[in-house]
C-alpha atoms as a PDB file:
ATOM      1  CA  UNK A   1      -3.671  -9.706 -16.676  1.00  0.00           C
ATOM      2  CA  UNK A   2      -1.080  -9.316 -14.059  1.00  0.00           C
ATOM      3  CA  UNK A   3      -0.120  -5.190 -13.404  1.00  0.00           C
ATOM      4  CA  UNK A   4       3.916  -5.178 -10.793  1.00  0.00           C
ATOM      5  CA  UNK A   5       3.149  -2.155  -8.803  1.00  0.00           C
ATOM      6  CA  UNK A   6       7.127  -1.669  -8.114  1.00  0.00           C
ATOM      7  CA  UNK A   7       8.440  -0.213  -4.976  1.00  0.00           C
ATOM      8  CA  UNK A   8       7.792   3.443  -5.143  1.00  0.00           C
ATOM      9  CA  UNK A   9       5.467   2.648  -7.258  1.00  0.00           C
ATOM     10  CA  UNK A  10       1.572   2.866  -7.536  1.00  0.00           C
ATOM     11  CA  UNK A  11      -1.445   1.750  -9.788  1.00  0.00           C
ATOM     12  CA  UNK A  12      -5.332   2.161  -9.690  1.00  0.00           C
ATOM     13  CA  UNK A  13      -7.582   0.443 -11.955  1.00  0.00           C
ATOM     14  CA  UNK A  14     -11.089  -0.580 -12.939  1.00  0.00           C
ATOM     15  CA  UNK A  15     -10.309  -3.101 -15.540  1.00  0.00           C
ATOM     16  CA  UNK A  16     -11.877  -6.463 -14.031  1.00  0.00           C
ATOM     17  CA  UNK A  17      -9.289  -8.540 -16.041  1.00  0.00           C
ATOM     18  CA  UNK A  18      -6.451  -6.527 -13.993  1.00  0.00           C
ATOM     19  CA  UNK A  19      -4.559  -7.851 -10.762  1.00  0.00           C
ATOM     20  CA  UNK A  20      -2.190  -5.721  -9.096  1.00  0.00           C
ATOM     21  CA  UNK A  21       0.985  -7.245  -7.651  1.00  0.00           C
ATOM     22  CA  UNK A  22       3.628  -5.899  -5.029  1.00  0.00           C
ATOM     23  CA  UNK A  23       6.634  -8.192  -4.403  1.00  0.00           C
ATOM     24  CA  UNK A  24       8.657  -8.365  -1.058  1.00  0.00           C
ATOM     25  CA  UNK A  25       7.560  -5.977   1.171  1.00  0.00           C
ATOM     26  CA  UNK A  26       9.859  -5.362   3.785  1.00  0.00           C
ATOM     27  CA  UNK A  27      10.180  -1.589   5.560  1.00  0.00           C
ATOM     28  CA  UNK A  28       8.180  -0.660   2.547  1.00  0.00           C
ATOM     29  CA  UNK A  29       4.191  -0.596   3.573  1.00  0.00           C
ATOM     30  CA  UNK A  30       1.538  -1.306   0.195  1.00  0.00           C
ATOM     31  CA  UNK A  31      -1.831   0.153   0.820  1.00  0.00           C
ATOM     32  CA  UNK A  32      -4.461  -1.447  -1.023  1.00  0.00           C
ATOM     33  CA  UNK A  33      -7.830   0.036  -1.393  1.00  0.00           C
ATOM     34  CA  UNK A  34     -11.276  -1.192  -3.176  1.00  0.00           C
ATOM     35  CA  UNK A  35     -14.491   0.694  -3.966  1.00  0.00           C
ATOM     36  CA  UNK A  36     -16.628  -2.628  -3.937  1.00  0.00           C
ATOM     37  CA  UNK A  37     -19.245  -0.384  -5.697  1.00  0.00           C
ATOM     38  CA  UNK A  38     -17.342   1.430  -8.392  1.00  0.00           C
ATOM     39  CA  UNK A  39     -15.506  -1.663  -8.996  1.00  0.00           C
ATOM     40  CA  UNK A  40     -12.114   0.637  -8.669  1.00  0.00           C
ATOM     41  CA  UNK A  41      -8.624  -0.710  -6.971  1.00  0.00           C
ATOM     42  CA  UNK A  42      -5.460   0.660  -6.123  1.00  0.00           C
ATOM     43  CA  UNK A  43      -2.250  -0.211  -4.597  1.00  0.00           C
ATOM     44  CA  UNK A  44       0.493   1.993  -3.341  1.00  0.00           C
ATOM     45  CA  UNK A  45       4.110   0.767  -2.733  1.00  0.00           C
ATOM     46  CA  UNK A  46       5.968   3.477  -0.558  1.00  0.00           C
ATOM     47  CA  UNK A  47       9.757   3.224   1.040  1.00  0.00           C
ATOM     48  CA  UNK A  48      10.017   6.200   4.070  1.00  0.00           C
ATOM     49  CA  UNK A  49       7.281   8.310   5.854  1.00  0.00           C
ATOM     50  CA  UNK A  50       8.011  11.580   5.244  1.00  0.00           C
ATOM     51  CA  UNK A  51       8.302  13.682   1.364  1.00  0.00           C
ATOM     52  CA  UNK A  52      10.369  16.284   3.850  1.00  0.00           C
ATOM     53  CA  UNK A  53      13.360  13.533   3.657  1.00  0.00           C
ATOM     54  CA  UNK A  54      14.192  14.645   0.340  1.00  0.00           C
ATOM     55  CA  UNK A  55      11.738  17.042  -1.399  1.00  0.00           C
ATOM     56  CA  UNK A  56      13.261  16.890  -4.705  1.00  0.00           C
ATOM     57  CA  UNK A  57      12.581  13.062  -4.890  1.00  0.00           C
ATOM     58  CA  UNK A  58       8.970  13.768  -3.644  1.00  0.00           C
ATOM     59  CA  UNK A  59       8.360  16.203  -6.733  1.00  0.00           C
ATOM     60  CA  UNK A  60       9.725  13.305  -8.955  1.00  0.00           C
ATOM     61  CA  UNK A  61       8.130   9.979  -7.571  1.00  0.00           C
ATOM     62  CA  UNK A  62       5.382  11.068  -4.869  1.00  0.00           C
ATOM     63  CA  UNK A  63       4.810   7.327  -4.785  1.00  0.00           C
ATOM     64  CA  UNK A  64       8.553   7.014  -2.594  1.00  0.00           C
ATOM     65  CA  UNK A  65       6.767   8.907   0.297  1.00  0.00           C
ATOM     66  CA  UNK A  66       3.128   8.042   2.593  1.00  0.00           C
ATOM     67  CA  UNK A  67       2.524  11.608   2.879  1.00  0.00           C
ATOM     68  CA  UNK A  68       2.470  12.101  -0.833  1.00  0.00           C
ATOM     69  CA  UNK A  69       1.494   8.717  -2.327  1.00  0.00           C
ATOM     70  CA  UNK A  70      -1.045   7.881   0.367  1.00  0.00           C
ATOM     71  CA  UNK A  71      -3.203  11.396  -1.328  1.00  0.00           C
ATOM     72  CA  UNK A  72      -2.477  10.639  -5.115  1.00  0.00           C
ATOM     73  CA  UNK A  73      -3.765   6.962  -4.410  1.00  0.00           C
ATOM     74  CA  UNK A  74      -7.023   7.950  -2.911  1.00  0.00           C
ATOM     75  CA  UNK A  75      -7.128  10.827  -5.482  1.00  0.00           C
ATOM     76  CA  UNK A  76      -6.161   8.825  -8.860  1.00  0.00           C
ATOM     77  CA  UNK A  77      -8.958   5.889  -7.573  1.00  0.00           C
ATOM     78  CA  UNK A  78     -11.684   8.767  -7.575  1.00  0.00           C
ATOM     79  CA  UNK A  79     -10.838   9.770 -11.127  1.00  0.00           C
ATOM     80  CA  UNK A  80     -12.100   6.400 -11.578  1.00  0.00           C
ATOM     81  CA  UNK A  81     -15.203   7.093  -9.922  1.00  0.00           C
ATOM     82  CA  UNK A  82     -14.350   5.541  -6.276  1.00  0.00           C
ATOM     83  CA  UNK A  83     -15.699   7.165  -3.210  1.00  0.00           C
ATOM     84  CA  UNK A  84     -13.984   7.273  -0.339  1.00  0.00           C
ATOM     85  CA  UNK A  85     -17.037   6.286   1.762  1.00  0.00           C
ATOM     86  CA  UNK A  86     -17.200   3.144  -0.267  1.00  0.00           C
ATOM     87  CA  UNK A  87     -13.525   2.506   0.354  1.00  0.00           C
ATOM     88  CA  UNK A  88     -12.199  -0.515   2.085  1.00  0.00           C
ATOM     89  CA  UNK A  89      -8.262  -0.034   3.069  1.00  0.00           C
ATOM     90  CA  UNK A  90      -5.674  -2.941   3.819  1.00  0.00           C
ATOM     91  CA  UNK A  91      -2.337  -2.647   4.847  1.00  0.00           C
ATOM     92  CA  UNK A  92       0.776  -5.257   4.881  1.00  0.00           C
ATOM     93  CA  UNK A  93       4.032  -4.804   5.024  1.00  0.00           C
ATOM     94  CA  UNK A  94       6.226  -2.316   7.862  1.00  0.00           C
ATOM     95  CA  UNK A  95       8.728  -5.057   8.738  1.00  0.00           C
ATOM     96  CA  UNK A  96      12.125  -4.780  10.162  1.00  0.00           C
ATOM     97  CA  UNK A  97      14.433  -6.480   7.794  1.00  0.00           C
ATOM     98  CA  UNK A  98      17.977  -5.498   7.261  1.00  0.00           C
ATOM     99  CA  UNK A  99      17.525  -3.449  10.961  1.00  0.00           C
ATOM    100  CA  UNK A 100      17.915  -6.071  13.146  1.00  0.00           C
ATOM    101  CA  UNK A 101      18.741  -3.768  15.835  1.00  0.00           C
ATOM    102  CA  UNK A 102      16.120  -1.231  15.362  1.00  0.00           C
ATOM    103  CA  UNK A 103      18.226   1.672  14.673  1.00  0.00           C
ATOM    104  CA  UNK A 104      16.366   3.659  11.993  1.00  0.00           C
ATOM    105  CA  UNK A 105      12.993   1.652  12.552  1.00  0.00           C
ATOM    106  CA  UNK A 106      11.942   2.300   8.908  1.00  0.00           C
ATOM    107  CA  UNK A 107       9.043  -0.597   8.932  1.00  0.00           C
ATOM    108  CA  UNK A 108       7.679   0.999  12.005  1.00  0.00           C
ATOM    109  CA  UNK A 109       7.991   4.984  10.991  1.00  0.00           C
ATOM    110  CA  UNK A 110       6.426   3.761   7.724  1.00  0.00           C
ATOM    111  CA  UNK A 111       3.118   2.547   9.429  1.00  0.00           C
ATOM    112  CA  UNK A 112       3.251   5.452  12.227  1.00  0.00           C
ATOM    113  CA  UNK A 113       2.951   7.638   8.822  1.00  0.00           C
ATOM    114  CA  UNK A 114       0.500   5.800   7.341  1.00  0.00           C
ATOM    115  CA  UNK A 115      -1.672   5.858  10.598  1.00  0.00           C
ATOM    116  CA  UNK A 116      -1.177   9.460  11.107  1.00  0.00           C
ATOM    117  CA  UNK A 117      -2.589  10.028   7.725  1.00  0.00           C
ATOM    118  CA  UNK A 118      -5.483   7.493   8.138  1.00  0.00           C
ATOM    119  CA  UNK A 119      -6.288   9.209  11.587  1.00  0.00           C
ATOM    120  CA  UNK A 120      -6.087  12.766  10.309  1.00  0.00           C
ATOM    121  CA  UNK A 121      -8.389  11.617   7.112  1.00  0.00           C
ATOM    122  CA  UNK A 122     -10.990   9.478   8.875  1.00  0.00           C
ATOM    123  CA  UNK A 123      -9.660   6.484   6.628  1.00  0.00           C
ATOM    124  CA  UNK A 124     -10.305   3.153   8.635  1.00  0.00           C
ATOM    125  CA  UNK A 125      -8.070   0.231   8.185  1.00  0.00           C
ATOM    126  CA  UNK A 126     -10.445  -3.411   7.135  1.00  0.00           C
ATOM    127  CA  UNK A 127      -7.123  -5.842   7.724  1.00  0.00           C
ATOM    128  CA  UNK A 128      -3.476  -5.634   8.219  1.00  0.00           C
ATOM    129  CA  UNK A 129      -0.654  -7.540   8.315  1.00  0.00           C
ATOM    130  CA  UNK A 130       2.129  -5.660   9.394  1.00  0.00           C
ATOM    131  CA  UNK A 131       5.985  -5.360  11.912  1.00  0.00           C
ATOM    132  CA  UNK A 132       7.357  -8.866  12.157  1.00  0.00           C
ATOM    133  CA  UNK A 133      11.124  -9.478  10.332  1.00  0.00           C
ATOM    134  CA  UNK A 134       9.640 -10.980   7.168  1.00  0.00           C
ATOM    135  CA  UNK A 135       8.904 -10.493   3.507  1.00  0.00           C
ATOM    136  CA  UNK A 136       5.669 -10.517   2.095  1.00  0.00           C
ATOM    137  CA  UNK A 137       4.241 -10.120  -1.576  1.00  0.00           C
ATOM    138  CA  UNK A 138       0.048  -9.014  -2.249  1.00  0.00           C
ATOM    139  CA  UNK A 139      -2.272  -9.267  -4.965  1.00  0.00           C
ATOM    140  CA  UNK A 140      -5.369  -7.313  -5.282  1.00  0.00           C
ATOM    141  CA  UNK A 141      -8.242  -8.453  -7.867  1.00  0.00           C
ATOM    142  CA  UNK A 142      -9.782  -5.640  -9.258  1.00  0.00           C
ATOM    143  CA  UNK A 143     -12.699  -7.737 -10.809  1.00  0.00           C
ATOM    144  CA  UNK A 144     -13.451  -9.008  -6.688  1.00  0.00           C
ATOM    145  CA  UNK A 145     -11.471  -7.032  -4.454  1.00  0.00           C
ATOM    146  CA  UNK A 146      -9.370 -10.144  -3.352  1.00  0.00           C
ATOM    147  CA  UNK A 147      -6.567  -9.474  -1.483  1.00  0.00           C
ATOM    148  CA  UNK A 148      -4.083 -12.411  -0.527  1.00  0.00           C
ATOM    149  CA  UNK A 149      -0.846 -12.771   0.751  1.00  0.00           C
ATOM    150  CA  UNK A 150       1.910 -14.556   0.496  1.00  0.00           C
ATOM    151  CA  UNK A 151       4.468 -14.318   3.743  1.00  0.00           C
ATOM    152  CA  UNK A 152       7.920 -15.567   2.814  1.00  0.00           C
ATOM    153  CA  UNK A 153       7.684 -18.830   1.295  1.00  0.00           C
ATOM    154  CA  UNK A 154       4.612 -20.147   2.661  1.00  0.00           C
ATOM    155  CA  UNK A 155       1.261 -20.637   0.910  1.00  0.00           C
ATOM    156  CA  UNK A 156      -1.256 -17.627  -0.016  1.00  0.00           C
ATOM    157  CA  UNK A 157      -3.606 -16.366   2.797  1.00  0.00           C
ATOM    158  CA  UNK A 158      -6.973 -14.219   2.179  1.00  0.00           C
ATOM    159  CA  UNK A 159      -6.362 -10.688   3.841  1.00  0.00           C
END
């Protein structure tokens, strides 16, 4: 059973039967995270760093932001019964698509978010797959914890 996780968007399961899907990643940055003990996934789709951008937006989709969605991942996976000592993190996305010249550098201001959050929370990263100019769409398993990748239009890598 295939579950989109959307941009702006987030899911957390423990139904085995469940794969979460993200497609075309490009600024945006997914965070996937597994409790290989609790059995309990999550993905979070998120567009721009910072909830201070536009506060009112925050209050109605906290998944838009890291600051905010990064928290209510971790914090909807424990209501699940994952620990964050248990948790293993991956990361893909933070590209610089339509940019080409770098001037708002949302790809890269996505992931210096992401890592300012992971620092200040003693969350470490397993595998990412990050920067670059191209697209990329990720599954997570929630029965194994699987998490490929598919970069443009070439064939699906473990991450």
């Amino acid at each position: 059973m295939r579950r989109v996780v959307g941009v702006a968007d987030m899911a957390v399961s423990n139904n085995p039967e469940e794969v979460l899907i993200t497609f075309s990643l490009g600024s945006c940055i997914a965070v996937i995270i597994f409790d290989p003990v609790a059995k309990v996934g999550g993905m979070l789709h998120y567009m721009l760093p910072e909830s201070s951008l536009d506060a009112e937006k925050a209050k109605q989709n906290p998944s838009m932001f890291a600051d905010t969605g990064i928290s209510m991942l971790f914090k909807n996976s424990y209501h699940l019964g994952a620990k964050k000592e248990n948790m293993i993190v991956k990361v893909v996305g933070g590209a610089q698509i339509l940019d080409q010249d770098g001037v708002f550098n949302i790809g890269k201001r996505n992931y210096v978010a992401m890592r300012k959050i992971f620092w200040r929370n003693n969350v470490m990263v397993a595998a990412e797959h990050v920067g670059g100019t191209v697209n990329r769409t990720v599954r997570l398993e929630i029965a194994t914890g699987r998490v490929t990748m598919k970069v443009g239009g070439e064939t699906e890598v473990e991450i």
